[in-house]
PDB file of N, CA and C in Angstrom:
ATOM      1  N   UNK A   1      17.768 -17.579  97.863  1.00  0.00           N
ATOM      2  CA  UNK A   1      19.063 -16.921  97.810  1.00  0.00           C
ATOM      3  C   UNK A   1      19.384 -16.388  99.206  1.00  0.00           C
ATOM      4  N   UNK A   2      20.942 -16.530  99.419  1.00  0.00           N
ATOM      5  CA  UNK A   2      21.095 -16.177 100.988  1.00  0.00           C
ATOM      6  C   UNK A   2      21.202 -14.731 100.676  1.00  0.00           C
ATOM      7  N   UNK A   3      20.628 -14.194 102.158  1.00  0.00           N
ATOM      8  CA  UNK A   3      21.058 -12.597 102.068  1.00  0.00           C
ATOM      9  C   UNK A   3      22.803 -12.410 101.658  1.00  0.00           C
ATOM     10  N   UNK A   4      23.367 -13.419 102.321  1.00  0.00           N
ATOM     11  CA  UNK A   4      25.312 -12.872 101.763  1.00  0.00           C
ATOM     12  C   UNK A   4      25.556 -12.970 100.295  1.00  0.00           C
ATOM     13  N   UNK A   5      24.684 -14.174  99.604  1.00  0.00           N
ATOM     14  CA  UNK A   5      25.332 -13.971  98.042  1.00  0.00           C
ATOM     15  C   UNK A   5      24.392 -12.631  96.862  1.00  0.00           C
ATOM     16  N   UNK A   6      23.232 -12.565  98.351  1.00  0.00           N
ATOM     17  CA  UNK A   6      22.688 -11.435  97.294  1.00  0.00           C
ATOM     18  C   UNK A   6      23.165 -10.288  96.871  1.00  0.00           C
ATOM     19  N   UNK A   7      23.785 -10.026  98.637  1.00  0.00           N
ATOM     20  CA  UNK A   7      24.030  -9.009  98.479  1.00  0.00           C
ATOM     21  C   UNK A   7      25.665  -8.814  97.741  1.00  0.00           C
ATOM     22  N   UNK A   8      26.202  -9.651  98.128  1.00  0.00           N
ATOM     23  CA  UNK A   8      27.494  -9.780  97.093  1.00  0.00           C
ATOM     24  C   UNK A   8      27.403  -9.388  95.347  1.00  0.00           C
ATOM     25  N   UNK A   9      26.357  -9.810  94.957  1.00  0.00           N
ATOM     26  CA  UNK A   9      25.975  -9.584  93.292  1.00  0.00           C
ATOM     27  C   UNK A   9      25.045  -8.287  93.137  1.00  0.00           C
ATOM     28  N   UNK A  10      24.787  -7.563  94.572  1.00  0.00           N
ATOM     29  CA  UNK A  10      24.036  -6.771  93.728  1.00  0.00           C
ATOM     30  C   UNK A  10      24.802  -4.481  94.869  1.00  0.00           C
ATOM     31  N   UNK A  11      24.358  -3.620  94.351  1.00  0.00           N
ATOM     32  CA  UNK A  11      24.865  -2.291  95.013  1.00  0.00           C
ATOM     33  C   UNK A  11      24.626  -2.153  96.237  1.00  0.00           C
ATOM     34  N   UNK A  12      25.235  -1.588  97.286  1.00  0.00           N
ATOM     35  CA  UNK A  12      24.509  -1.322  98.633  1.00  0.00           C
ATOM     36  C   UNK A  12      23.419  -0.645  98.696  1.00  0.00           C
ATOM     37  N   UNK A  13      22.891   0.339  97.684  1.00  0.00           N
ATOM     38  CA  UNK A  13      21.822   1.100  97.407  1.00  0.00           C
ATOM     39  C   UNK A  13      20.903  -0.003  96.613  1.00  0.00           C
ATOM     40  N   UNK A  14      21.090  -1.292  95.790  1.00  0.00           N
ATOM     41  CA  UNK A  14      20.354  -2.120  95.854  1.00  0.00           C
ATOM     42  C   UNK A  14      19.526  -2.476  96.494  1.00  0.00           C
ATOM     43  N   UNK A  15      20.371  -2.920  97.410  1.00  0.00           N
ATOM     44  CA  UNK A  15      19.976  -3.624  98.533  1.00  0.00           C
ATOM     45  C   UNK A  15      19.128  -3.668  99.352  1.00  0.00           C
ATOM     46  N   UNK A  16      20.079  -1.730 100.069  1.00  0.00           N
ATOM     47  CA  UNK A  16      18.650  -1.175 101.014  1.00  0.00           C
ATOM     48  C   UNK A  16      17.397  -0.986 100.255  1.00  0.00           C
ATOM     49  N   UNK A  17      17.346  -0.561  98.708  1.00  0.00           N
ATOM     50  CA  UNK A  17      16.126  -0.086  98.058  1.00  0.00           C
ATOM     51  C   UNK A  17      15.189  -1.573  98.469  1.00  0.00           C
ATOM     52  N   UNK A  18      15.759  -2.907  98.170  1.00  0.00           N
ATOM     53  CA  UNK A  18      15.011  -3.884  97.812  1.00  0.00           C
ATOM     54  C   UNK A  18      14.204  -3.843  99.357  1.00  0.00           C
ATOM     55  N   UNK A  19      14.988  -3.778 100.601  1.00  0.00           N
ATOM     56  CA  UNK A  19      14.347  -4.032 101.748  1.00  0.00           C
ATOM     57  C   UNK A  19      13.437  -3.457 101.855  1.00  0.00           C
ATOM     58  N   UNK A  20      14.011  -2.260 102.092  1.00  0.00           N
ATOM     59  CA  UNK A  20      13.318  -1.254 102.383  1.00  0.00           C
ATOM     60  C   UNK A  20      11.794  -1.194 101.967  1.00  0.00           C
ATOM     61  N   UNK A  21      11.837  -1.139 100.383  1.00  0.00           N
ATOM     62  CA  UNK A  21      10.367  -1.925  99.562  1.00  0.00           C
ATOM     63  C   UNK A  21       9.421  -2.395 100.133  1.00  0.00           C
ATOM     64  N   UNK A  22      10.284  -3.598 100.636  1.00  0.00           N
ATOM     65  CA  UNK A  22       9.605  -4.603 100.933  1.00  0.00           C
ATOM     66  C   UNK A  22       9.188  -4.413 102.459  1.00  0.00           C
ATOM     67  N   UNK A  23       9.224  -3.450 103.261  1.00  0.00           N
ATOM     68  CA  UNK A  23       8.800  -2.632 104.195  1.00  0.00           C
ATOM     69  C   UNK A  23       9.740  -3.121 105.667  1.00  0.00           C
ATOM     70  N   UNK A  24      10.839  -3.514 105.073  1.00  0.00           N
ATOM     71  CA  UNK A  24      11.523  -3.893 106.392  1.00  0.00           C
ATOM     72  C   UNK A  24      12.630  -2.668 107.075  1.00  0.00           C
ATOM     73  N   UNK A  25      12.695  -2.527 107.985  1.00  0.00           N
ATOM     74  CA  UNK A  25      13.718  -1.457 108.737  1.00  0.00           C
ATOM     75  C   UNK A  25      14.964  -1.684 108.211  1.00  0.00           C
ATOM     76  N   UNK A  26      15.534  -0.458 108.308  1.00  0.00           N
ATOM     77  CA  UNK A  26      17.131  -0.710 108.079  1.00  0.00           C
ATOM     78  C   UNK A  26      17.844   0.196 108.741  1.00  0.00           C
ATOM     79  N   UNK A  27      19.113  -0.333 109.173  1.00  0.00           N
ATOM     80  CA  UNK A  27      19.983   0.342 109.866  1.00  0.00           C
ATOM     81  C   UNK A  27      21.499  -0.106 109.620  1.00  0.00           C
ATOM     82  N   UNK A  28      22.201   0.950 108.915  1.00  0.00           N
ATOM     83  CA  UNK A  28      23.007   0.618 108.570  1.00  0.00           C
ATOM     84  C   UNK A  28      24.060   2.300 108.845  1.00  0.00           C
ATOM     85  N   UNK A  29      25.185   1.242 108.834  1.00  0.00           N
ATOM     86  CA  UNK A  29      26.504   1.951 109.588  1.00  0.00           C
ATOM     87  C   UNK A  29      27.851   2.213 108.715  1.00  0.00           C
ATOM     88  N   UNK A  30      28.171   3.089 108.677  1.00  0.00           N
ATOM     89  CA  UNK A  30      29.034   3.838 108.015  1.00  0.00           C
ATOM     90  C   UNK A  30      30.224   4.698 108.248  1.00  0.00           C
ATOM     91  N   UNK A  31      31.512   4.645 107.498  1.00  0.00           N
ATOM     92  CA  UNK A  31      32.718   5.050 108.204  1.00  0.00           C
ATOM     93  C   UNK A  31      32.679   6.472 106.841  1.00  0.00           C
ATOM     94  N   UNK A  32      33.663   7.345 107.118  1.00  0.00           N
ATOM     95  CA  UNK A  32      33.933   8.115 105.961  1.00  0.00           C
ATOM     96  C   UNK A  32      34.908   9.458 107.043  1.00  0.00           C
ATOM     97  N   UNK A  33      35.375  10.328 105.979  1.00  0.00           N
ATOM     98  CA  UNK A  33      36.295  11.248 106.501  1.00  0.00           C
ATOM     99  C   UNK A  33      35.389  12.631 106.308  1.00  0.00           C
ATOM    100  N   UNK A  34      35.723  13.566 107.006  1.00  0.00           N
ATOM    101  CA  UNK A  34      34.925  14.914 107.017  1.00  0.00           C
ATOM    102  C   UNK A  34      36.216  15.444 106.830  1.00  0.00           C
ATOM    103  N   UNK A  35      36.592  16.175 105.863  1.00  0.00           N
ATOM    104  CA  UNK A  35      37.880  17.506 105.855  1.00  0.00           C
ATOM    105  C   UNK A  35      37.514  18.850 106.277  1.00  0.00           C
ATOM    106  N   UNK A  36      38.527  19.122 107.150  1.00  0.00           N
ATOM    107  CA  UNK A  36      38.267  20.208 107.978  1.00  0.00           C
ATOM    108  C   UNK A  36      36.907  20.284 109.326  1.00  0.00           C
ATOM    109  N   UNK A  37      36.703  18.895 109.832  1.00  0.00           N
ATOM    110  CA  UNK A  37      35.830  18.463 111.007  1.00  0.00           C
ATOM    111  C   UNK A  37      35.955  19.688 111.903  1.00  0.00           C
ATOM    112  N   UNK A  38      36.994  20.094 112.332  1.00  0.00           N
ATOM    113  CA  UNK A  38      37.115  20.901 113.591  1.00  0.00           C
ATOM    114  C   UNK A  38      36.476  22.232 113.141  1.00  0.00           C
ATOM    115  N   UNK A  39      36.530  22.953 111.705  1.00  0.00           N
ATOM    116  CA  UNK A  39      35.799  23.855 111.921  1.00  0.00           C
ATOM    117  C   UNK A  39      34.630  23.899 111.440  1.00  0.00           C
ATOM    118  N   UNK A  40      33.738  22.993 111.716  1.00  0.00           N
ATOM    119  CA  UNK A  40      32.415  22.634 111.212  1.00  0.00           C
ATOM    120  C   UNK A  40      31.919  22.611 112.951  1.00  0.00           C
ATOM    121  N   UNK A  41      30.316  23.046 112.883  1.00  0.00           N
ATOM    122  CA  UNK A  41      29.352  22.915 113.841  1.00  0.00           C
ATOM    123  C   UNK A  41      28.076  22.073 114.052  1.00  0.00           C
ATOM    124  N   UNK A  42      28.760  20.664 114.248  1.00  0.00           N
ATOM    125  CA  UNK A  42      28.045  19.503 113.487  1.00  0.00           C
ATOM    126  C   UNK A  42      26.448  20.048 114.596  1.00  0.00           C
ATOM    127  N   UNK A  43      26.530  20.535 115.601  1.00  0.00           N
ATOM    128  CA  UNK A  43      24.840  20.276 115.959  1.00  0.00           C
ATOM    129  C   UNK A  43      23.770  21.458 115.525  1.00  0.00           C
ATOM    130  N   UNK A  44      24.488  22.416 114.626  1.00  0.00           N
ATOM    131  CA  UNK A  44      23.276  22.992 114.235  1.00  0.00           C
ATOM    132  C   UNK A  44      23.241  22.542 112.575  1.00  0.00           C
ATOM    133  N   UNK A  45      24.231  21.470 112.461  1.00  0.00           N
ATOM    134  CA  UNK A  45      24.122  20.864 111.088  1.00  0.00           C
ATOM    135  C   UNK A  45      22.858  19.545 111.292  1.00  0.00           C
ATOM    136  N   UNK A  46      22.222  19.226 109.733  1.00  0.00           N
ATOM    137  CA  UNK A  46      21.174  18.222 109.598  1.00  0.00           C
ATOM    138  C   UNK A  46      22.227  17.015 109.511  1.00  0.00           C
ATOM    139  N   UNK A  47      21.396  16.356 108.717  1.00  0.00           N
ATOM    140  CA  UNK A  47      22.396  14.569 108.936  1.00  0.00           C
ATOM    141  C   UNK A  47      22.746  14.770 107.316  1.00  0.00           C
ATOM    142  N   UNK A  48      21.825  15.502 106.409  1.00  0.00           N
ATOM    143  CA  UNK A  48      22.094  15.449 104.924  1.00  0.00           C
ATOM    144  C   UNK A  48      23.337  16.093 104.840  1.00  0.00           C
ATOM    145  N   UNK A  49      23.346  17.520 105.897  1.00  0.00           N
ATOM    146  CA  UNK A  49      24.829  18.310 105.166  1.00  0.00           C
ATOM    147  C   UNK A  49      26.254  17.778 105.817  1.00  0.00           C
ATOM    148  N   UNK A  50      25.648  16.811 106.676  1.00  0.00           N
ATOM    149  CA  UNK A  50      26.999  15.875 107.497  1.00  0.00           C
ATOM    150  C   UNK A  50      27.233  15.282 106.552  1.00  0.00           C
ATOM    151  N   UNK A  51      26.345  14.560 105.789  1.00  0.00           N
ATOM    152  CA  UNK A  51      26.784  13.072 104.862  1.00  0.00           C
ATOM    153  C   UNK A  51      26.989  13.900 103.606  1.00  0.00           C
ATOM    154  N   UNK A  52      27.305  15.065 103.258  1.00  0.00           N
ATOM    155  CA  UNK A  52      27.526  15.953 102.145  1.00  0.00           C
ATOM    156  C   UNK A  52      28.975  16.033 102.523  1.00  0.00           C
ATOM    157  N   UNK A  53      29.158  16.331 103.562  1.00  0.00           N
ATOM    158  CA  UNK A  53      30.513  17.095 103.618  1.00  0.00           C
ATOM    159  C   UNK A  53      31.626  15.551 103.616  1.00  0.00           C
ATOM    160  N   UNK A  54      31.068  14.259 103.857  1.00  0.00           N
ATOM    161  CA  UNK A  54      32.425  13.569 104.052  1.00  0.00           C
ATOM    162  C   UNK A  54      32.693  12.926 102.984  1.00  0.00           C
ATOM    163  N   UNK A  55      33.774  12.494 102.697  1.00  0.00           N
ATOM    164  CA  UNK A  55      34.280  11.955 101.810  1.00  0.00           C
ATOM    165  C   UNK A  55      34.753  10.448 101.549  1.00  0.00           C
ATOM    166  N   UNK A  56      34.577   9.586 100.978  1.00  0.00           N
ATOM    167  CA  UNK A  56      34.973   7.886 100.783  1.00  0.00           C
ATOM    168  C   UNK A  56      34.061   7.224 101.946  1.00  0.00           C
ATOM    169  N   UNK A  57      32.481   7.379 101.688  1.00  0.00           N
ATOM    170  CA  UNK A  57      32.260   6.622 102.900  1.00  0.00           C
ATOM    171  C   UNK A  57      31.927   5.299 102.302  1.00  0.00           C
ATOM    172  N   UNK A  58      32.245   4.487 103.136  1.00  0.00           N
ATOM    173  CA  UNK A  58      32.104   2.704 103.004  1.00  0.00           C
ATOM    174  C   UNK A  58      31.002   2.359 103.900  1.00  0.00           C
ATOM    175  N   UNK A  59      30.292   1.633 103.497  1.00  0.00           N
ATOM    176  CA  UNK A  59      29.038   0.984 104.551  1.00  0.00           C
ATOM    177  C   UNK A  59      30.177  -0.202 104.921  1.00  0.00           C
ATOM    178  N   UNK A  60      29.673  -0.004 106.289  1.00  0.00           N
ATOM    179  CA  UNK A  60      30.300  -1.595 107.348  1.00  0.00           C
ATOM    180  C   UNK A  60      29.426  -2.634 107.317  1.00  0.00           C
ATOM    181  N   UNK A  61      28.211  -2.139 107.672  1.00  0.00           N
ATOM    182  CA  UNK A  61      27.130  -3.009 108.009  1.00  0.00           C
ATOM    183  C   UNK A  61      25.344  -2.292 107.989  1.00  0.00           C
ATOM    184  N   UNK A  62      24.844  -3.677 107.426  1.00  0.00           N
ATOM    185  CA  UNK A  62      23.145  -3.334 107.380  1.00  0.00           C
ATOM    186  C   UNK A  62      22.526  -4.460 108.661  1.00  0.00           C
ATOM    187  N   UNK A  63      21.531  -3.898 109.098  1.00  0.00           N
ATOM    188  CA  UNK A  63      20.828  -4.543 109.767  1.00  0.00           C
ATOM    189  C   UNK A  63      19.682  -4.304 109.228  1.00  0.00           C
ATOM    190  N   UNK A  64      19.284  -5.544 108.813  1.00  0.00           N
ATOM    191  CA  UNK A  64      17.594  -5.934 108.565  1.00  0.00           C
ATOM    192  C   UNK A  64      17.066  -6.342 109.796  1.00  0.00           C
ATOM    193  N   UNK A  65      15.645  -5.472 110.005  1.00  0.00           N
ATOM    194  CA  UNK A  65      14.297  -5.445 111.141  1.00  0.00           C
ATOM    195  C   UNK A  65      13.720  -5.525 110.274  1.00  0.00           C
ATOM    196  N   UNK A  66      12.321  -7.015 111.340  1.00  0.00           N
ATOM    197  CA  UNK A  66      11.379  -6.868 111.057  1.00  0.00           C
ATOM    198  C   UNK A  66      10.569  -6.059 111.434  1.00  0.00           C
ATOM    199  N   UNK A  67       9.277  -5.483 110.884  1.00  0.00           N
ATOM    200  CA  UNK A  67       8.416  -4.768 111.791  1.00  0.00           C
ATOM    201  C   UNK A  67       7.122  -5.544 112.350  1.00  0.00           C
ATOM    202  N   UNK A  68       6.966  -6.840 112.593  1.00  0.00           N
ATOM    203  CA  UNK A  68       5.403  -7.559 112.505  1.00  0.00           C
ATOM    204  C   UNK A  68       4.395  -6.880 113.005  1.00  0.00           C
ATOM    205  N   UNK A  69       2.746  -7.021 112.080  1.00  0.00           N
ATOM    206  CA  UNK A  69       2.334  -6.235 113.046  1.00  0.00           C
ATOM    207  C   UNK A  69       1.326  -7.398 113.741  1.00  0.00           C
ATOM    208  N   UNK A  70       1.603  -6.345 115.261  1.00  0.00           N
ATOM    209  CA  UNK A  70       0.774  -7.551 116.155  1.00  0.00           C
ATOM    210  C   UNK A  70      -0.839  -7.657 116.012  1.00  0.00           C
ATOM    211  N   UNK A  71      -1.283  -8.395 116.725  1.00  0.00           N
ATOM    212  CA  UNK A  71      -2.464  -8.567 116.356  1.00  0.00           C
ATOM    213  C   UNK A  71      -3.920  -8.274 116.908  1.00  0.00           C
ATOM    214  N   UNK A  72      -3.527  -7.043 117.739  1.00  0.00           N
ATOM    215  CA  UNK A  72      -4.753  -6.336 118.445  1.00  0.00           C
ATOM    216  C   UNK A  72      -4.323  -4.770 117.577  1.00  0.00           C
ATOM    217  N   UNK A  73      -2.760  -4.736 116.804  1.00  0.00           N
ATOM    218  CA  UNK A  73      -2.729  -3.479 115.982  1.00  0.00           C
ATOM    219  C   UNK A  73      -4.175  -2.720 115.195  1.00  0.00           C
ATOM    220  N   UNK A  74      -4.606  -3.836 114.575  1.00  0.00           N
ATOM    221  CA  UNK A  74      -6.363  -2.897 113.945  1.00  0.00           C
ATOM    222  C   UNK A  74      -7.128  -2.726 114.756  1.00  0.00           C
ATOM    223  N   UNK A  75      -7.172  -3.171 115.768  1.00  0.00           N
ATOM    224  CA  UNK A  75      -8.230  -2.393 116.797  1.00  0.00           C
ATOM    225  C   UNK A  75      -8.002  -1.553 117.318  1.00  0.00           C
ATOM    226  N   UNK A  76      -6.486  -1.389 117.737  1.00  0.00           N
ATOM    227  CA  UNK A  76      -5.325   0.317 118.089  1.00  0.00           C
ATOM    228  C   UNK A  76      -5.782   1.029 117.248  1.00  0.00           C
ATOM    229  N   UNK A  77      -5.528   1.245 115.844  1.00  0.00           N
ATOM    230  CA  UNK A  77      -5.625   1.864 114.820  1.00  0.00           C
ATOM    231  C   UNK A  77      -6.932   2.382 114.676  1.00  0.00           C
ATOM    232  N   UNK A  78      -7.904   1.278 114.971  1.00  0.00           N
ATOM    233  CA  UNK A  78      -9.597   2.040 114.453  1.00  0.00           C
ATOM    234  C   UNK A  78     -10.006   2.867 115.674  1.00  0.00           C
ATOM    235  N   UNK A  79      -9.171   2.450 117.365  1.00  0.00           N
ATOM    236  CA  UNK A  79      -9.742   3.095 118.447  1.00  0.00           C
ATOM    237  C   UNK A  79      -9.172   4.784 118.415  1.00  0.00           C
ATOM    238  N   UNK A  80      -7.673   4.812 117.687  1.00  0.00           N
ATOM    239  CA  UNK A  80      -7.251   5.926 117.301  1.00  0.00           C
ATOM    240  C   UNK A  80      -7.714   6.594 116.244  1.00  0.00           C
ATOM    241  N   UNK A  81      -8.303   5.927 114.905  1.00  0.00           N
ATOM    242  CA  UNK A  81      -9.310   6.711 114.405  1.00  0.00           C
ATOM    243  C   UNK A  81     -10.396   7.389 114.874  1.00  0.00           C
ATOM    244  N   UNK A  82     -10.825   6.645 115.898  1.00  0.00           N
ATOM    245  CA  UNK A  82     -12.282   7.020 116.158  1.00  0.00           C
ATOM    246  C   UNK A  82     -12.344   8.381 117.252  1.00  0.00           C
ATOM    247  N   UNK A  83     -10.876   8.842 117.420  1.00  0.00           N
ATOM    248  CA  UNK A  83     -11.117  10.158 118.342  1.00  0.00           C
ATOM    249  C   UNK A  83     -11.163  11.467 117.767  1.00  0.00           C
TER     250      UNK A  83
END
């Protein structure tokens, strides 16, 4: 199945859940409205109470990453265990 008809038949929260799962990165981009933006103090705000406050957001786009892992990674890993 191509990623376009999958994702056509199935939720955007589908979607990312299925990747994601399946341990691949995601990055995905999003439009939406904030009411009353100007008197909000977005940098001592988190990203949860940003995406709380806006309203009608539409995903534009997902990007699926792979992560491969390379292949001296378990010997990184056990030399970083071992300190």
């Amino acid at each position: 199945m191509s990623v376009s008809s999958h994702v056509a038949s199935c939720s955007d929260a589908q979607v990312m859940d299925e990747y994601s799962s399946k341990s691949f990165r995601l990055l995905a981009m999003a439009v939406g409205t904030i009411p009353n933006a100007a008197g909000l103090d977005f940098a001592m705000m988190t990203q949860q109470q940003v995406e709380a406050c806006a309203v009608h957001m539409q995903l534009l786009s997902l990007v699926v990453l792979t992560n491969n892992v390379r292949s001296d990674s378990k010997d990184t890993i056990a030399h970083l265990q071992d300190r």
